[in-house]
N, C-alpha and C. Protein backbone atom coordinates (compact mmCIF):
# COMPACT_ATOMS: atom_id res chain seq x y z
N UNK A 1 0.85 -1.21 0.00
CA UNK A 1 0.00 0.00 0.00
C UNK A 1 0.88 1.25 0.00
N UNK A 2 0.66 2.20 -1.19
CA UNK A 2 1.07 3.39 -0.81
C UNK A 2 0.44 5.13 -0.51
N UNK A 3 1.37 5.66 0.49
CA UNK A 3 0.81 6.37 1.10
C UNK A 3 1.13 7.69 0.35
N UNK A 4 -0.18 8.19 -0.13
CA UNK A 4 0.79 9.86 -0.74
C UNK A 4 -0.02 10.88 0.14
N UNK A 5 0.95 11.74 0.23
CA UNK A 5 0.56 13.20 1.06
C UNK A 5 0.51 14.15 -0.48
N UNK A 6 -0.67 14.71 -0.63
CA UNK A 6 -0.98 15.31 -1.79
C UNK A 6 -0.43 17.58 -0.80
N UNK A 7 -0.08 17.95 -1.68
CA UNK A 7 0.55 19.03 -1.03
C UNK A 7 0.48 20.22 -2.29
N UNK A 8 -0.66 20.93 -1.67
CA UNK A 8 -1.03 22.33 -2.52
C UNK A 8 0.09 23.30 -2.38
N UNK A 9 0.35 23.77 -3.52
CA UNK A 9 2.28 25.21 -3.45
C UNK A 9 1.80 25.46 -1.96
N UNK A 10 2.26 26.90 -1.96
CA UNK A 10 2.08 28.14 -1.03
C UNK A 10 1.22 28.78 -1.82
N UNK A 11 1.08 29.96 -1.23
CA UNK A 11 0.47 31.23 -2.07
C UNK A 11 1.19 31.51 -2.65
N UNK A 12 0.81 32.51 -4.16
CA UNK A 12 1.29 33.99 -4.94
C UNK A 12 0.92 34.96 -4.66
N UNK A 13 1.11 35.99 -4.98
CA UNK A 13 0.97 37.33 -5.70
C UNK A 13 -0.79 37.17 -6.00
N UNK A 14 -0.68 36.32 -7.06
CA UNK A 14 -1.63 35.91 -8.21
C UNK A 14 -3.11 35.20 -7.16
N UNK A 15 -2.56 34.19 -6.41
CA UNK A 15 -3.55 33.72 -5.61
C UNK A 15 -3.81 34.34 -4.78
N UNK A 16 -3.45 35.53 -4.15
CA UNK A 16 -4.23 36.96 -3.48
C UNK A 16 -4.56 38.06 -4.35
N UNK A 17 -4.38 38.11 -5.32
CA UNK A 17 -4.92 38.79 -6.41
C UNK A 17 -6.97 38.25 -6.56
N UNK A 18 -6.27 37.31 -6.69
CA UNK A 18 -7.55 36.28 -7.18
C UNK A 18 -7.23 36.03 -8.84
N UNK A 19 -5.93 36.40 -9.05
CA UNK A 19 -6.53 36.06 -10.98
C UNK A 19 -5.82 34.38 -10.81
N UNK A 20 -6.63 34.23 -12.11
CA UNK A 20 -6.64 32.90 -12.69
C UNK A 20 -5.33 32.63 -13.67
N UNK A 21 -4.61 31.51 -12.61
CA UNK A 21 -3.03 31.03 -11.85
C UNK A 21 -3.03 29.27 -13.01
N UNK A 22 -2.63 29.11 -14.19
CA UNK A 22 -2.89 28.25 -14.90
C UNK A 22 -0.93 27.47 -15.41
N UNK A 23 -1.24 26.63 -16.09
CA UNK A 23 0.48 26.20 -16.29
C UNK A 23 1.01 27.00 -17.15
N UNK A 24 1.09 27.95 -17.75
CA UNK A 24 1.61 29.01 -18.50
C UNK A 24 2.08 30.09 -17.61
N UNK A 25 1.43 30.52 -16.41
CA UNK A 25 2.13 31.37 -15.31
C UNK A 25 3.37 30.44 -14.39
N UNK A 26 4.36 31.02 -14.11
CA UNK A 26 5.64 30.22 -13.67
C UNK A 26 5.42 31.46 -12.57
N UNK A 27 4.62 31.57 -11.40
CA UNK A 27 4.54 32.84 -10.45
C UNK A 27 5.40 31.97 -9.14
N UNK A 28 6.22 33.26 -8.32
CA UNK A 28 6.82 32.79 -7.62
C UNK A 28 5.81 32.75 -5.98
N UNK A 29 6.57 31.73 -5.01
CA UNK A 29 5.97 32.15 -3.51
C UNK A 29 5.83 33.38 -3.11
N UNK A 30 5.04 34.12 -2.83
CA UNK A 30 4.74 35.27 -2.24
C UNK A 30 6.09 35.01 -0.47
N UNK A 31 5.61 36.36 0.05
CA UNK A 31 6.24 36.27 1.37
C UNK A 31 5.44 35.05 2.12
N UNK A 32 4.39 35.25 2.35
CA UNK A 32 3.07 34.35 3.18
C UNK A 32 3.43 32.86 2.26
N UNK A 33 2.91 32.72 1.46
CA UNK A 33 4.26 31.38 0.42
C UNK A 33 5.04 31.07 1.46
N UNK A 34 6.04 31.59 0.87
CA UNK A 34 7.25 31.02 1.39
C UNK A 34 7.07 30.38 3.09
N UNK A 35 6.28 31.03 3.98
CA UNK A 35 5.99 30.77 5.54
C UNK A 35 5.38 29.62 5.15
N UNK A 36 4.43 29.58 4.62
CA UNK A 36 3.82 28.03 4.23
C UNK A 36 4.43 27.11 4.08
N UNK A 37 5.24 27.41 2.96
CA UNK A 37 6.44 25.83 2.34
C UNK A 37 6.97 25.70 3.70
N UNK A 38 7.74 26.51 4.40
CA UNK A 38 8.53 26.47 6.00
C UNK A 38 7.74 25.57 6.66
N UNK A 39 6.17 26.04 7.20
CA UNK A 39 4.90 25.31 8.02
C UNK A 39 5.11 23.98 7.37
N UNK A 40 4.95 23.51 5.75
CA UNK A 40 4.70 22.61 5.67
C UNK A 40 6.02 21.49 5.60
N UNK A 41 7.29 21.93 5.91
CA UNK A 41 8.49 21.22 5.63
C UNK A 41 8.44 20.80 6.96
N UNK A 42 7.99 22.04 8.07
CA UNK A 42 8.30 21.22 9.52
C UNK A 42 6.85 20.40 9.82
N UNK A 43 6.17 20.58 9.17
CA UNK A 43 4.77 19.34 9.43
C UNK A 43 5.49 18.21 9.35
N UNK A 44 5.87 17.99 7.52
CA UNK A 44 6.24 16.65 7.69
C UNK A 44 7.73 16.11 7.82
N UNK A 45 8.34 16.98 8.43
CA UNK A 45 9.74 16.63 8.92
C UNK A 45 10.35 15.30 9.33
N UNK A 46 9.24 14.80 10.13
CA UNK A 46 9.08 12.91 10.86
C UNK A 46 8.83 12.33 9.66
N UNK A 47 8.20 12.37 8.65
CA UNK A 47 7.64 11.17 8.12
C UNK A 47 8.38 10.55 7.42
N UNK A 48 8.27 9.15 7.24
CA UNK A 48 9.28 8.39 6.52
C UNK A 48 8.82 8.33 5.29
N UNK A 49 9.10 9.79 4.65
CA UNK A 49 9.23 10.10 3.04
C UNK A 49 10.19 9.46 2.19
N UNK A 50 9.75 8.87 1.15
CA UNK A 50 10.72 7.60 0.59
C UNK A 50 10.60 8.57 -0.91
N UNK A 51 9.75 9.67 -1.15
CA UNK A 51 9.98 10.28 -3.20
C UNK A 51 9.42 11.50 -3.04
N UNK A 52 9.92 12.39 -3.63
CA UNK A 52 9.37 13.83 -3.39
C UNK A 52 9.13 13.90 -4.81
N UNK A 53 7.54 14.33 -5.27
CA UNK A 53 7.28 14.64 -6.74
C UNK A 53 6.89 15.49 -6.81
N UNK A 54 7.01 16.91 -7.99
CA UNK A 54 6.40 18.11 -8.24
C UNK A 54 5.95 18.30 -9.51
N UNK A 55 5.12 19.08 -9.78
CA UNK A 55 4.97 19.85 -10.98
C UNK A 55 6.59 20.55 -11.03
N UNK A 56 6.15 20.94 -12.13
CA UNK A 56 7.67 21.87 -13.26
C UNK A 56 7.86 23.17 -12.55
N UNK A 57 6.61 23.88 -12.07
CA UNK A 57 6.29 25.17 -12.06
C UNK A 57 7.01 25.92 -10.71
N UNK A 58 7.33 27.10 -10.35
CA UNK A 58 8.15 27.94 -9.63
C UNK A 58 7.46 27.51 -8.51
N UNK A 59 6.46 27.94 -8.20
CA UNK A 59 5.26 27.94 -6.81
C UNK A 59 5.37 26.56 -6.15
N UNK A 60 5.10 25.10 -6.96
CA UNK A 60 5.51 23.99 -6.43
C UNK A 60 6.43 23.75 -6.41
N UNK A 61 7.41 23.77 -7.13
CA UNK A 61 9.24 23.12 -6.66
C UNK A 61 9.37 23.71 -5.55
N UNK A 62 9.42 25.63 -5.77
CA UNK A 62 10.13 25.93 -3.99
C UNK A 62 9.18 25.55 -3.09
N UNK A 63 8.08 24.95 -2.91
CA UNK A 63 7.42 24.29 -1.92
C UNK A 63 7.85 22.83 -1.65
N UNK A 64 7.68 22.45 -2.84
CA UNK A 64 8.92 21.06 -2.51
C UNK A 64 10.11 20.96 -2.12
N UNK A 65 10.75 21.64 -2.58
CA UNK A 65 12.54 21.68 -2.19
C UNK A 65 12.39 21.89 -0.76
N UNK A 66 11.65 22.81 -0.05
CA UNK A 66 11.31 23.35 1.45
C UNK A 66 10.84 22.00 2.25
N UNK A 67 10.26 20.93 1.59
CA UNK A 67 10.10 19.80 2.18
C UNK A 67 11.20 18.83 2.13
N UNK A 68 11.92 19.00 1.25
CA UNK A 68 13.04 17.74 0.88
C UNK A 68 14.04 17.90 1.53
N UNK A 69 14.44 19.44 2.24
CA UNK A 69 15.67 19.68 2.56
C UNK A 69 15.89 18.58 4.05
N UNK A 70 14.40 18.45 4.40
CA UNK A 70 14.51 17.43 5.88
C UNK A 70 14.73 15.88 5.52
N UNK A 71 14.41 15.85 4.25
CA UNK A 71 14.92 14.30 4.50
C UNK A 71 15.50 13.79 3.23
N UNK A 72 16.88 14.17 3.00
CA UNK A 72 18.22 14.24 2.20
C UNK A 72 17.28 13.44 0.93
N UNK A 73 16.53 14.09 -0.32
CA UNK A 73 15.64 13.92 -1.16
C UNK A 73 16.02 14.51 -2.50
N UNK A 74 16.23 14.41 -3.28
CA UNK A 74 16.02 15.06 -4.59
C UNK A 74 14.74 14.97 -4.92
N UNK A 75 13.78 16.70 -5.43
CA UNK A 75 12.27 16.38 -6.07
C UNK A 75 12.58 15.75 -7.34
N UNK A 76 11.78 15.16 -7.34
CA UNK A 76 11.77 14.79 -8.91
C UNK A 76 10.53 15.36 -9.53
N UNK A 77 10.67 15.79 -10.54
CA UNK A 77 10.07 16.87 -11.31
C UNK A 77 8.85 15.80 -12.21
N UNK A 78 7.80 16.32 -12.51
CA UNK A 78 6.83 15.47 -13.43
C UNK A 78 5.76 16.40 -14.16
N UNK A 79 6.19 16.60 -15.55
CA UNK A 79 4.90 17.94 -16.01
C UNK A 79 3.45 17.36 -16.75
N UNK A 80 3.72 16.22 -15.86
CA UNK A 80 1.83 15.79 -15.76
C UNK A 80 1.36 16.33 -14.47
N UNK A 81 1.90 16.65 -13.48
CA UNK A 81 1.47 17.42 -12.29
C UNK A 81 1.46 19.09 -12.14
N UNK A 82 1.95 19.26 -13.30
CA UNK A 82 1.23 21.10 -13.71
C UNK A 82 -0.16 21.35 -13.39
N UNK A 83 -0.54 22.36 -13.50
CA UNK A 83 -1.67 22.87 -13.03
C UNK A 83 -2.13 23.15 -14.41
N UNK A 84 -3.74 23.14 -14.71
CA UNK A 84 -4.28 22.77 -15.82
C UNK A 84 -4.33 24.19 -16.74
N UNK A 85 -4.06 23.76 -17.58
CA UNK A 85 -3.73 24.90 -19.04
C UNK A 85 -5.16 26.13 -19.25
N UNK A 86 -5.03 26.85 -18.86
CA UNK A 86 -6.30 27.49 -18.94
C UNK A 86 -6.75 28.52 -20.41
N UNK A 87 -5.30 28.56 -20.96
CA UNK A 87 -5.37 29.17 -22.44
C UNK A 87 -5.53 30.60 -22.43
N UNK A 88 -6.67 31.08 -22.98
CA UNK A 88 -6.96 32.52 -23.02
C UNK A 88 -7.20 33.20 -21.82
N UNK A 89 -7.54 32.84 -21.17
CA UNK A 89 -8.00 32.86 -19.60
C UNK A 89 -6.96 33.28 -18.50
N UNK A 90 -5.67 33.01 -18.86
CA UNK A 90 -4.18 33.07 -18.05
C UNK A 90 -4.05 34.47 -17.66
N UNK A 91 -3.80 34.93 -16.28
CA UNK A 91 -3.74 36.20 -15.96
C UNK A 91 -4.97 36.77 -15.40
N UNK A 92 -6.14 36.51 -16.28
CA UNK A 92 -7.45 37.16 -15.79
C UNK A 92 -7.78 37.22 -14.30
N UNK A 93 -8.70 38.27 -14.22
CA UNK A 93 -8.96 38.49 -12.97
C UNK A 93 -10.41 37.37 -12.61
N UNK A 94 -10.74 36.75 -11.56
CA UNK A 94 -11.42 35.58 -11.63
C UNK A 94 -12.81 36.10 -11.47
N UNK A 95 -13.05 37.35 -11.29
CA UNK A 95 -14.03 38.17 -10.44
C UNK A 95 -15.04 38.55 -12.29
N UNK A 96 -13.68 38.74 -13.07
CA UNK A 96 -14.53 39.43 -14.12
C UNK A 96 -15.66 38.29 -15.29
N UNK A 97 -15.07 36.85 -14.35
CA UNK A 97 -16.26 35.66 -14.84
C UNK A 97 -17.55 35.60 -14.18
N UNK A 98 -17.46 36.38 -13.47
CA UNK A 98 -19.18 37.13 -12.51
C UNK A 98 -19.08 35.50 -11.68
N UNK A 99 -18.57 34.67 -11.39
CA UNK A 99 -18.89 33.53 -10.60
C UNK A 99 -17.17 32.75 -10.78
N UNK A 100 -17.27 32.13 -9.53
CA UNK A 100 -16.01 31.66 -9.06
C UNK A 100 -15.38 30.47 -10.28
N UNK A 101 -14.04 30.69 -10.73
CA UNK A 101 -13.45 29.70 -11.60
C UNK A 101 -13.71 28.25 -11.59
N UNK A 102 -13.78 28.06 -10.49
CA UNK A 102 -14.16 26.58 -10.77
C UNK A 102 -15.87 26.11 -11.17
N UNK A 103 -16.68 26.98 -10.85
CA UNK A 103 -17.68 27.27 -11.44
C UNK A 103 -17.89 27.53 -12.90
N UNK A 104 -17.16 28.41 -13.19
CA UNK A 104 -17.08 28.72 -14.83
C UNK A 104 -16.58 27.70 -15.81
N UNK A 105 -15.66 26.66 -14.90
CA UNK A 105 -15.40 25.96 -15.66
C UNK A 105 -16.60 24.85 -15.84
N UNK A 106 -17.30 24.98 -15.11
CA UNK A 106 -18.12 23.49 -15.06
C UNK A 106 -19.43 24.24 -15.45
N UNK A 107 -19.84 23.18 -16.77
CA UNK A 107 -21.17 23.46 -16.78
C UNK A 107 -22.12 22.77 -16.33
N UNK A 108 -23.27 22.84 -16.21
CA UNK A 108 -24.29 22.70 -14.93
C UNK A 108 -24.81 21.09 -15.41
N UNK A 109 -23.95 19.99 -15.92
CA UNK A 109 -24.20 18.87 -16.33
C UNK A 109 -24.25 18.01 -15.01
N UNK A 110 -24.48 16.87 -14.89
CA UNK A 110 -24.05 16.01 -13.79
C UNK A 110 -23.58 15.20 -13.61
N UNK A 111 -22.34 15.06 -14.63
CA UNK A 111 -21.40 14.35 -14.98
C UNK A 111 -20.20 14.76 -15.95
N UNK A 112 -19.00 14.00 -15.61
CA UNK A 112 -17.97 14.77 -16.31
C UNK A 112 -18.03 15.01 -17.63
N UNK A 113 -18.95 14.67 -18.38
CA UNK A 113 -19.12 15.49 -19.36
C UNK A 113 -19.51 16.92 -19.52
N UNK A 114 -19.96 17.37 -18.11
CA UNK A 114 -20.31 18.85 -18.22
C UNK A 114 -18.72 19.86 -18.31
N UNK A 115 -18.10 19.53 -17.70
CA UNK A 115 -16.85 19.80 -17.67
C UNK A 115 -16.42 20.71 -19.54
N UNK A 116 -16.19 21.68 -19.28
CA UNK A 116 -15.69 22.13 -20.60
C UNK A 116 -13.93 22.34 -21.36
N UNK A 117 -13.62 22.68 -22.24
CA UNK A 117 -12.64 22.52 -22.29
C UNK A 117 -12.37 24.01 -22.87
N UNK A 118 -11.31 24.40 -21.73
CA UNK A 118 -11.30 25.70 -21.78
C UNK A 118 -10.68 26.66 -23.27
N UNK A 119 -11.04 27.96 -23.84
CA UNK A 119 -10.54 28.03 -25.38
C UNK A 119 -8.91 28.39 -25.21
N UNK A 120 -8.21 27.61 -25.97
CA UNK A 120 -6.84 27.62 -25.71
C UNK A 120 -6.08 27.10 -25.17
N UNK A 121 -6.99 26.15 -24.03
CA UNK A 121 -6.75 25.36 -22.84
C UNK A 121 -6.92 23.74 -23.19
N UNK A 122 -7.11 23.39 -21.89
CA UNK A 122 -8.05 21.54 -21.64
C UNK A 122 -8.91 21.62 -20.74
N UNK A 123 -9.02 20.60 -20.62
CA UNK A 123 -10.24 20.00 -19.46
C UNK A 123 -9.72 19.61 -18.36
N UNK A 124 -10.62 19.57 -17.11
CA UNK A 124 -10.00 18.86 -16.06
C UNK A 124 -10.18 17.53 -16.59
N UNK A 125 -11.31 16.83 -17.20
CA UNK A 125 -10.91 15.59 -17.51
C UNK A 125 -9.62 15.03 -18.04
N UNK A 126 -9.10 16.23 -18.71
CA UNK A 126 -7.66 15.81 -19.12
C UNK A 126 -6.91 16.00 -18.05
N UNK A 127 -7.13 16.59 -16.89
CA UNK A 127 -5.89 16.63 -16.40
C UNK A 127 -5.99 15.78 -15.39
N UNK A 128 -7.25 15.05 -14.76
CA UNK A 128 -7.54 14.00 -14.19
C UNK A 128 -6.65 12.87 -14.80
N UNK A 129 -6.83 12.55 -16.39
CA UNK A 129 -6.51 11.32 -16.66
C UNK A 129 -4.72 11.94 -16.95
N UNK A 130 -3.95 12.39 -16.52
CA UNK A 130 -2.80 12.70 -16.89
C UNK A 130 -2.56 12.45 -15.32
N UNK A 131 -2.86 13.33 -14.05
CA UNK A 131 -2.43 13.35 -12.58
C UNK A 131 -2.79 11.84 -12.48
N UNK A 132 -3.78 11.16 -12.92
CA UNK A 132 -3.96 9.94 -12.03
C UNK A 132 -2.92 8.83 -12.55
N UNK A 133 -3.01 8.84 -13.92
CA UNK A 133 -1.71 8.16 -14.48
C UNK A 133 -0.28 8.10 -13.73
N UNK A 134 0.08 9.64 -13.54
CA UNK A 134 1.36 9.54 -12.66
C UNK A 134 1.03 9.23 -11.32
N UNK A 135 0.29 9.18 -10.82
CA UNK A 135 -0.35 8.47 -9.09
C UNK A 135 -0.18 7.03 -9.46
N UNK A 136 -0.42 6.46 -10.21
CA UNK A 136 -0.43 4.90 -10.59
C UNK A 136 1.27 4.08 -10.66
N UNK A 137 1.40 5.52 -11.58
CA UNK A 137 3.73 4.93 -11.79
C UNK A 137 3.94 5.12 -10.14
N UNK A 138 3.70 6.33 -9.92
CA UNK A 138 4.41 6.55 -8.49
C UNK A 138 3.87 5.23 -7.62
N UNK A 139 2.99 4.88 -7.50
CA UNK A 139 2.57 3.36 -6.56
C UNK A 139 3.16 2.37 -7.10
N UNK A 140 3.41 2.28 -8.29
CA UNK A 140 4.05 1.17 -8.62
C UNK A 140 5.56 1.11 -8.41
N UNK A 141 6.39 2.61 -8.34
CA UNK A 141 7.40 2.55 -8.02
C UNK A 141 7.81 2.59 -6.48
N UNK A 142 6.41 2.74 -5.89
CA UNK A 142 6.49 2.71 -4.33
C UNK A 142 5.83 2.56 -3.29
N UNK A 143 5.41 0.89 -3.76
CA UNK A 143 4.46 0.11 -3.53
C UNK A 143 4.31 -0.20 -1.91
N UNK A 144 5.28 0.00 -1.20
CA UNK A 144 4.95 0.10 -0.21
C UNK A 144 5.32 1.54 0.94
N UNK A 145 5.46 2.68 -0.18
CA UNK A 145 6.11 3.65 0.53
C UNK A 145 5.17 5.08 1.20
N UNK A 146 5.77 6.03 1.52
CA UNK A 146 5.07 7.41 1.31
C UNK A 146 5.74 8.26 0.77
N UNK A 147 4.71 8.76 -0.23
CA UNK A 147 5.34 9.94 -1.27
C UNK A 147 4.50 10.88 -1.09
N UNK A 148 5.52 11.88 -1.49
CA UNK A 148 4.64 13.47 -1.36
C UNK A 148 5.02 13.95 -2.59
N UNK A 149 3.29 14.59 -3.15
CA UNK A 149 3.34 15.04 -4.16
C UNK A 149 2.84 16.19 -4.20
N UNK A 150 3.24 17.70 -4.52
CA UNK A 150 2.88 18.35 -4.69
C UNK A 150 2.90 18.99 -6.00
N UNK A 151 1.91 19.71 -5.71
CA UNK A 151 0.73 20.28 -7.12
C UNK A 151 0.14 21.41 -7.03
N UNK A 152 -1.11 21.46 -7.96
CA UNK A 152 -1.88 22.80 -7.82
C UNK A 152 -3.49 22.19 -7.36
N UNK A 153 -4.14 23.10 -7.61
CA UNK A 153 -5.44 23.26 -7.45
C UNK A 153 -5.97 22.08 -7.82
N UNK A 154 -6.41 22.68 -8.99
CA UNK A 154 -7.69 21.39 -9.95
C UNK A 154 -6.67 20.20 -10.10
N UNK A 155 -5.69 19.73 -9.90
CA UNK A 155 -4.64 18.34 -10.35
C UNK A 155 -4.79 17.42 -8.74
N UNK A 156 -5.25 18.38 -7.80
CA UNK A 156 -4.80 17.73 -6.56
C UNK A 156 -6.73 17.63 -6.43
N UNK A 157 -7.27 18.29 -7.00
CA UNK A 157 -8.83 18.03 -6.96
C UNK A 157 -9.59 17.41 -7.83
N UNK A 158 -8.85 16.99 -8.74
CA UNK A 158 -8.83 16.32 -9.95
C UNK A 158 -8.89 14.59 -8.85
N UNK A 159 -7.83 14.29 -8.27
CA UNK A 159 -7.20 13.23 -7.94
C UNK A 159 -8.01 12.93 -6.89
N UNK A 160 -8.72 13.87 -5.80
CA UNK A 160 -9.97 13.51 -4.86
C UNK A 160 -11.01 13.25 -5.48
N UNK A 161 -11.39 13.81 -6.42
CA UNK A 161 -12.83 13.23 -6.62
C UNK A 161 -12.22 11.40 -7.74
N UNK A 162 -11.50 11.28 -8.04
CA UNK A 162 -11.27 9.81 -8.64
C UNK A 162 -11.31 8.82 -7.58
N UNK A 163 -10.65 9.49 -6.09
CA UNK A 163 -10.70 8.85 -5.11
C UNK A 163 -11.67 8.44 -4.35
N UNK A 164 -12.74 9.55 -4.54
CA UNK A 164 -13.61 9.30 -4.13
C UNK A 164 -14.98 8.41 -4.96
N UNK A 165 -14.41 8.55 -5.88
CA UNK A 165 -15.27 8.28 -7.15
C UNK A 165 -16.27 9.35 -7.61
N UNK A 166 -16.13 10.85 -7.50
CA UNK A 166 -17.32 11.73 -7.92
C UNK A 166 -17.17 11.97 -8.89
N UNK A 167 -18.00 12.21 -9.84
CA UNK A 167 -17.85 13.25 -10.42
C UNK A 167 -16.90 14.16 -10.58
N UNK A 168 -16.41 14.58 -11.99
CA UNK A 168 -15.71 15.96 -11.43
C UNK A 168 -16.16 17.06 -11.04
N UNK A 169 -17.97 17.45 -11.73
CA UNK A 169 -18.51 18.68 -11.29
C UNK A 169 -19.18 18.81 -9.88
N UNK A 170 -18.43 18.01 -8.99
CA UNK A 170 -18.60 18.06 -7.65
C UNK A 170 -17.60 18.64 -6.99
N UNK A 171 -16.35 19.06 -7.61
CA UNK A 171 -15.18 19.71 -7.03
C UNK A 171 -15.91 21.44 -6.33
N UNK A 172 -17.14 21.67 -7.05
CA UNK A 172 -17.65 23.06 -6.60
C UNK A 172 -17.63 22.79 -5.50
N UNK A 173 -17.93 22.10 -4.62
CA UNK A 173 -18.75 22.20 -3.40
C UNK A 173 -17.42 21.58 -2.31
N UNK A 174 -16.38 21.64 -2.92
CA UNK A 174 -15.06 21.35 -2.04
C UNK A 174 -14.18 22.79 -2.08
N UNK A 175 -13.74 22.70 -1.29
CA UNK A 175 -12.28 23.73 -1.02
C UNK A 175 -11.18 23.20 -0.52
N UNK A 176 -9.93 23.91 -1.46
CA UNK A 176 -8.58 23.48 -1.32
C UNK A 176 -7.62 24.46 -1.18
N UNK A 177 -7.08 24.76 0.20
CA UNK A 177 -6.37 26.23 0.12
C UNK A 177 -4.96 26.16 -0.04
N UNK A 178 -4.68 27.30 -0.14
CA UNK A 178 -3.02 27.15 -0.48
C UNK A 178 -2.12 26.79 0.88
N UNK A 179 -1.16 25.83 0.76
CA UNK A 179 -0.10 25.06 1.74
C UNK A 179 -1.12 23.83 2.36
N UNK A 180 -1.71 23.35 1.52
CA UNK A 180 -2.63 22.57 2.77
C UNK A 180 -2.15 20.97 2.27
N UNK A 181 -2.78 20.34 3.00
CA UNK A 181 -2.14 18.51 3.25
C UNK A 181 -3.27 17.76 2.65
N UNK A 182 -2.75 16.80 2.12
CA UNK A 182 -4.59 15.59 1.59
C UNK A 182 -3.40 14.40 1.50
N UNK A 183 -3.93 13.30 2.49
CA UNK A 183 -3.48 12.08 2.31
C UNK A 183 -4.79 11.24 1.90
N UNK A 184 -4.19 10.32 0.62
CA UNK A 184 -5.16 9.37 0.45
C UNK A 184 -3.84 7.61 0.48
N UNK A 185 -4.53 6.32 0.62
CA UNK A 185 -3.52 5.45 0.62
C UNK A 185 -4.35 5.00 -0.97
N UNK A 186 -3.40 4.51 -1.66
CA UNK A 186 -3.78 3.04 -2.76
C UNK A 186 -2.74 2.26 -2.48
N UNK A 187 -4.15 1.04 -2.69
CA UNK A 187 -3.83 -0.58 -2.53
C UNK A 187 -3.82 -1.04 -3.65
N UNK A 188 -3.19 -1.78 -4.79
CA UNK A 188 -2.79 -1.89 -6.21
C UNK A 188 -3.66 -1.07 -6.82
N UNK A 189 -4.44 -0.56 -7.78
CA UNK A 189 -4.92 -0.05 -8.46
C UNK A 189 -5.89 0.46 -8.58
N UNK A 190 -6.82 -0.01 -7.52
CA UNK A 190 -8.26 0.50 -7.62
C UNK A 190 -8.56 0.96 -6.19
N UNK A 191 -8.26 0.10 -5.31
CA UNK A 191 -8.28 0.50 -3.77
C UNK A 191 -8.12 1.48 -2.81
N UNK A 192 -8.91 2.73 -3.07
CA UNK A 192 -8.23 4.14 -2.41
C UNK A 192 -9.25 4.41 -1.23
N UNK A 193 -8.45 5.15 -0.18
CA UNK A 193 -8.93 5.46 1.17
C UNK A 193 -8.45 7.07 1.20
N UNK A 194 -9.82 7.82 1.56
CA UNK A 194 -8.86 9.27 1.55
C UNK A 194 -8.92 9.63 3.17
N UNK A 195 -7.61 9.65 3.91
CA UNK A 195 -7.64 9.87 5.38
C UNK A 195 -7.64 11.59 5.58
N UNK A 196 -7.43 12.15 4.87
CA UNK A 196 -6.99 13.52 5.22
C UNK A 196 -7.20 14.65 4.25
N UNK A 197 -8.10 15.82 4.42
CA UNK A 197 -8.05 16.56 3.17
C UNK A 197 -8.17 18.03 3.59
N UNK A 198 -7.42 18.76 2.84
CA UNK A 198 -7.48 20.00 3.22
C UNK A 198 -6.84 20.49 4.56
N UNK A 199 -6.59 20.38 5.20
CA UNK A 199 -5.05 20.32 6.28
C UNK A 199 -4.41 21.56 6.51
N UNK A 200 -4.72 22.43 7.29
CA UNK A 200 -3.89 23.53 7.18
C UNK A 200 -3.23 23.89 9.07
N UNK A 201 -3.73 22.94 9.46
CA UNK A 201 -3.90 22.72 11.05
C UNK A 201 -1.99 23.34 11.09
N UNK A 202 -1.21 23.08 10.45
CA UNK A 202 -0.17 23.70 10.68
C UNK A 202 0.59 24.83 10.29
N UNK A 203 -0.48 25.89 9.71
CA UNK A 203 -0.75 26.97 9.79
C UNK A 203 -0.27 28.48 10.57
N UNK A 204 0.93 28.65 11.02
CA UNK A 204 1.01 30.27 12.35
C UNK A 204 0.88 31.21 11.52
N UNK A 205 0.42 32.50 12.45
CA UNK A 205 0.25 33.58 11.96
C UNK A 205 1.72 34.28 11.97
């Protein structure tokens, strides 16, 4: 069985802005960032971390590297764990879609086919079947270990609702904040337990 600690960046700039933060922006940790990656390196300082995996992007590596430095790790980098391509949309302010992004993305279907594919962009369905793919190598390469993977938004919410089996246009009615923790375990391939989601309990002001 393996154990992954799913691990949202820090904040930006961009994610107190509110604009819409996609894999074409390379934005760095804000100050409040950076305290996060710190919070979250000494969270999991104890754990017997056996693979540190990231997206490509600025915001997750220095959140990763901030975790690896405790337990003598190289991240290893994976740009199926980018944050989903949003296309024309990159930069925008999220306010000027009159309703919250993850809303806009989903149309009012009740099933992942409502899901749209953004112009210029993809789908979360695509980026579901890309994050879960690399969740599958990583268990197979560490079948009995714990890995921490950090990511973005919709890739790490992408990967709860598979876990859970929802829908994707059920991600509305969840929240995922920046520096926060989600452990789920898989047991060969199909077998998932989600113990932990959304996590910010290690948090100072």
């Amino acid at each position: 069985m393996t154990k992954f600690i799913l691990v949202r960046h820090g904040e930006t700039e961009w994610n107190k802005e509110r604009r819409i933060q996609g894999s074409a922006s390379d934005t760095p940790l804000s100050p409040t960032g950076l305290n996060q990656a710190e919070q979250l390196a000494l969270k999991l300082k104890t754990d017997p971390v056996q693979a540190i995996f990231s997206s490509p992007l600025q915001r997750a590596l220095d959140t990763a590297k901030a975790i690896a430095q405790y337990h003598n790790l190289e991240v290893r980098v994976l740009p199926e764990l980018k944050e989903i391509n949003v296309g024309e949309l990159e930069g925008q302010l999220s306010l000027t879609l009159a309703k919250r992004f993850d809303e806009f993305v989903c149309r009012n279907g009740q099933n992942d086919e409502g899901w749209i594919k953004l112009p210029g962009g993809e789908s979360v369905n695509e980026v579901q079947t890309r994050a879960w793919e690399a969740i599958q190598n990583m268990a197979h390469q560490y079948p009995e270990g714990t890995v921490v993977v950090v990511s973005h938004y919709f890739v790490i919410m992408s990967i709860v609702c598979r876990i859970l089996n929802l829908p994707l246009n059920n991600m509305v009615h969840l929240r995922l904040s920046t520096g926060t923790v989600s452990i789920f375990t898989l047991d060969g391939k199909e077998d998932t337990r989600l113990e932990l989601f959304n996590d910010s309990c290690h948090h100072r002001k």
